[in-house]
Protein backbone atom coordinates (compact mmCIF):
# COMPACT_ATOMS: atom_id res chain seq x y z
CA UNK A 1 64.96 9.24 -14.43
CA UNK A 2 62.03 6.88 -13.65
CA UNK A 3 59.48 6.34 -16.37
CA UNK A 4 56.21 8.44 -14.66
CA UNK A 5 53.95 6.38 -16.32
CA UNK A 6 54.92 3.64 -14.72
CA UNK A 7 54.30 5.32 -11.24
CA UNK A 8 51.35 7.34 -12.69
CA UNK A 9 49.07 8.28 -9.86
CA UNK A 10 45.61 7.00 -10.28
CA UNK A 11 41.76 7.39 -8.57
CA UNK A 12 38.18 6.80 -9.48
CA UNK A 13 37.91 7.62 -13.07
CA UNK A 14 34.93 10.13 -14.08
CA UNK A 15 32.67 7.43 -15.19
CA UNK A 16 33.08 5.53 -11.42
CA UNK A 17 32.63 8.99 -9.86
CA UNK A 18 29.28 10.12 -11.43
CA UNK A 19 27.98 6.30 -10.89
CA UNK A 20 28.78 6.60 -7.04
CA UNK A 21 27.11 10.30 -6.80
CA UNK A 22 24.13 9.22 -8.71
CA UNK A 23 23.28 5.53 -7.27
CA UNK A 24 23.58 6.90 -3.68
CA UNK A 25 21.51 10.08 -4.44
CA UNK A 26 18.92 8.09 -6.38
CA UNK A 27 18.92 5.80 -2.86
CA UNK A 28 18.62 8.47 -0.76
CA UNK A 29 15.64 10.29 -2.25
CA UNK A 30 13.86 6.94 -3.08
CA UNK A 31 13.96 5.99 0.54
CA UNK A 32 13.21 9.64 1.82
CA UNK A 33 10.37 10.04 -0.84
CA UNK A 34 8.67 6.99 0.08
CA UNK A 35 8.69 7.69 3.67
CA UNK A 36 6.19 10.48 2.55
CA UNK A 37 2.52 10.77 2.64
CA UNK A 38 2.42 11.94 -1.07
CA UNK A 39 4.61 9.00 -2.27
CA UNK A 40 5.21 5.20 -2.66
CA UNK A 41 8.10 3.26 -3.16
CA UNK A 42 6.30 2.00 -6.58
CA UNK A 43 5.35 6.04 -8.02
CA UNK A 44 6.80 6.84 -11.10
CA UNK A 45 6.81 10.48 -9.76
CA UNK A 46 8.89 9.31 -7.25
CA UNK A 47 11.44 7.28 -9.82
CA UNK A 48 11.54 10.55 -11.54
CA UNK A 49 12.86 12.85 -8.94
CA UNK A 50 14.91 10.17 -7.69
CA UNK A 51 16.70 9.94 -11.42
CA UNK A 52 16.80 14.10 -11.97
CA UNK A 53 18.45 14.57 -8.40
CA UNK A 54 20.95 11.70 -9.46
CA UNK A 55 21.96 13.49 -12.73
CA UNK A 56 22.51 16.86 -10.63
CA UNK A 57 24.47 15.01 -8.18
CA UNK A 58 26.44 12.80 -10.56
CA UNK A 59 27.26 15.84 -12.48
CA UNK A 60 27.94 17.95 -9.40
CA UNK A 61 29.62 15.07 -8.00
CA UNK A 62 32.35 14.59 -11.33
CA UNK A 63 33.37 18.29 -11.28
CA UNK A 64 34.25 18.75 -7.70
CA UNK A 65 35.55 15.22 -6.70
CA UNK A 66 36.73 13.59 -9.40
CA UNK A 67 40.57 12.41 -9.47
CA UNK A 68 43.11 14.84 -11.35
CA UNK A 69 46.41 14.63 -11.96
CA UNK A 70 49.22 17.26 -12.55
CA UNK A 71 52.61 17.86 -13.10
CA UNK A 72 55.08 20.46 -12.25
CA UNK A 73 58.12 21.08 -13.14
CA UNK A 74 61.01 22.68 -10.98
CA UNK A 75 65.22 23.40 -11.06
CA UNK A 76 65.67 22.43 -7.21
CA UNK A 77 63.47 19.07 -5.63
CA UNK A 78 64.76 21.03 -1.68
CA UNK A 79 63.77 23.71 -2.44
CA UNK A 80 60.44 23.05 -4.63
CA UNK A 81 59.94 20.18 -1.51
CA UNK A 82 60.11 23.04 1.44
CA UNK A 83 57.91 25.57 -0.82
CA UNK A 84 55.41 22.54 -1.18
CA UNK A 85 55.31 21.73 2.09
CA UNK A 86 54.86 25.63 3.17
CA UNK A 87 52.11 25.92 0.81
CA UNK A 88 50.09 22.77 1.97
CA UNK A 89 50.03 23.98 5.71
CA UNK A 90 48.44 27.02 4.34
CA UNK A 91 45.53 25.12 2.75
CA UNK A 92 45.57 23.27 5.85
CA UNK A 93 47.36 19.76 4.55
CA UNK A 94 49.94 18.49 6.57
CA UNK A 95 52.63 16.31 5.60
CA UNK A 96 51.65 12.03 6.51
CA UNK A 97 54.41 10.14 8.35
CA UNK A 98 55.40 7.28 6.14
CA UNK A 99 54.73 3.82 6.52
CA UNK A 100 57.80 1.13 6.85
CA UNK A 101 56.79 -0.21 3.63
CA UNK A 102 56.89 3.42 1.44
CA UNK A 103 59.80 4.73 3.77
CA UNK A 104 62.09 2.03 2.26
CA UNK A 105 61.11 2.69 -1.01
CA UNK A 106 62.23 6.10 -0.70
CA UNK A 107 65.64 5.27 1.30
CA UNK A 108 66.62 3.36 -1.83
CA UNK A 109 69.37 5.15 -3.19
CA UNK A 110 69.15 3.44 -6.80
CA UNK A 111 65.72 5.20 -6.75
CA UNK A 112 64.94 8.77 -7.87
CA UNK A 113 61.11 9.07 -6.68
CA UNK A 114 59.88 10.10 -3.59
CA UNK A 115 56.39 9.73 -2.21
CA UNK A 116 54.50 12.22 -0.15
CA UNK A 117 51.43 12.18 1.31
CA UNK A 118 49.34 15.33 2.45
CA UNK A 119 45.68 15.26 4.61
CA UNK A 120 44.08 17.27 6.70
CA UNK A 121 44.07 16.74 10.53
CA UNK A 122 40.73 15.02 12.22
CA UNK A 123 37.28 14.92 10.24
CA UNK A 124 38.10 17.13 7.72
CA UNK A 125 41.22 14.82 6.69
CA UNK A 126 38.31 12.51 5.86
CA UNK A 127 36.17 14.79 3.67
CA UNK A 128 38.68 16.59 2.47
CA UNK A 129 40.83 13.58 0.84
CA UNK A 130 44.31 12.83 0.26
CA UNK A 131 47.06 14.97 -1.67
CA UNK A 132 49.62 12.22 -2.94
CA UNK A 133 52.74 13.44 -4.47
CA UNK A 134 55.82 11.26 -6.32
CA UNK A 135 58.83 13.61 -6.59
CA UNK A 136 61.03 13.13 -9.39
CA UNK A 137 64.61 14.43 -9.91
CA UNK A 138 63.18 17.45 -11.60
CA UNK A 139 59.25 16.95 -11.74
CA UNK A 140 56.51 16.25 -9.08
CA UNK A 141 53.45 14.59 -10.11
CA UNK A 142 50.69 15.42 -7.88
CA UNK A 143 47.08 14.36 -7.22
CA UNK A 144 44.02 14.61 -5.19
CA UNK A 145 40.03 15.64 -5.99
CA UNK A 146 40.23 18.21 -8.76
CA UNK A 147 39.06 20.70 -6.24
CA UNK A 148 42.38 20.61 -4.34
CA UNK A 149 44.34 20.45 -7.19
CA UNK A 150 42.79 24.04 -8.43
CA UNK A 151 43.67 25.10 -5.59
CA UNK A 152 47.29 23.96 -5.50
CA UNK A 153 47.62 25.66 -8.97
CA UNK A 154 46.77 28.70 -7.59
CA UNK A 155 49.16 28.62 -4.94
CA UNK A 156 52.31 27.02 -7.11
């Protein structure tokens, strides 16, 4: 069996998370604020609100979109693979047609992993983000934004 933490499945750690959330809401209400009558770019008020929205967003940000990682273990990779798959559709993920590249990977006799890919169809594929998956003989490592993956443990 392949060593998983060689193929360990990886995002945005918390620390890059929060920094995204926070920067761009900081931005946001800096520009937005200063439009205002009430404010200018220069207020300290304004630097204020700007930095307590960013901590409530950053925070916010971490819990829901942050990248998690889990694994499950199972007796049969068909049959764990079809239930998978069956459960996905009902979130709304559909299985990703592989590219050249990953579909060789996986053709590879000599090699026991297999990578799947799950999104959603149209804009919300693009909100939503990915659910990647590397099948092992007996284990499936899966990840995605920590608010799919609660989800997913619900369902398997």
């Amino acid at each position: 069996m392949a060593q998983q933490e060689d193929t360990q499945l990886t995002g945005p750690g918390i620390g890059l998370t929060f920094l995204y959330y926070f920067s761009m809401t900081v931005i946001i209400v800096m520009f937005v604020g200063s439009r205002s009558e009430a404010f200018t770019f220069a207020s300290p008020e304004l630097r204020q609100y700007g930095t307590l929205a960013g901590l409530i967003a950053g925070i916010i940000g971490t819990i829901i979109n942050r990248n998690v990682a889990m694994v499950i273990t199972f007796q049969n990779r068909t049959q764990f693979q079809s239930r998978l798959n069956k459960k996905m559709a009902e979130i709304g993920f559909e299985l990703e047609e592989l590219e050249e590249e990953t579909a060789d990977i996986n053709s590879n006799s000599e090699s026991e992993e297999e990578y799947l890919s799950y999104s959603r169809p149209g804009l919300a594929g693009k909100l939503a983000g990915g659910i990647y998956v590397i099948m092992f003989d007996r284990s499936a490592t899966i990840s995605s934004r920590a608010i799919n993956i609660r989800r997913i443990r619900k369902l398997l």
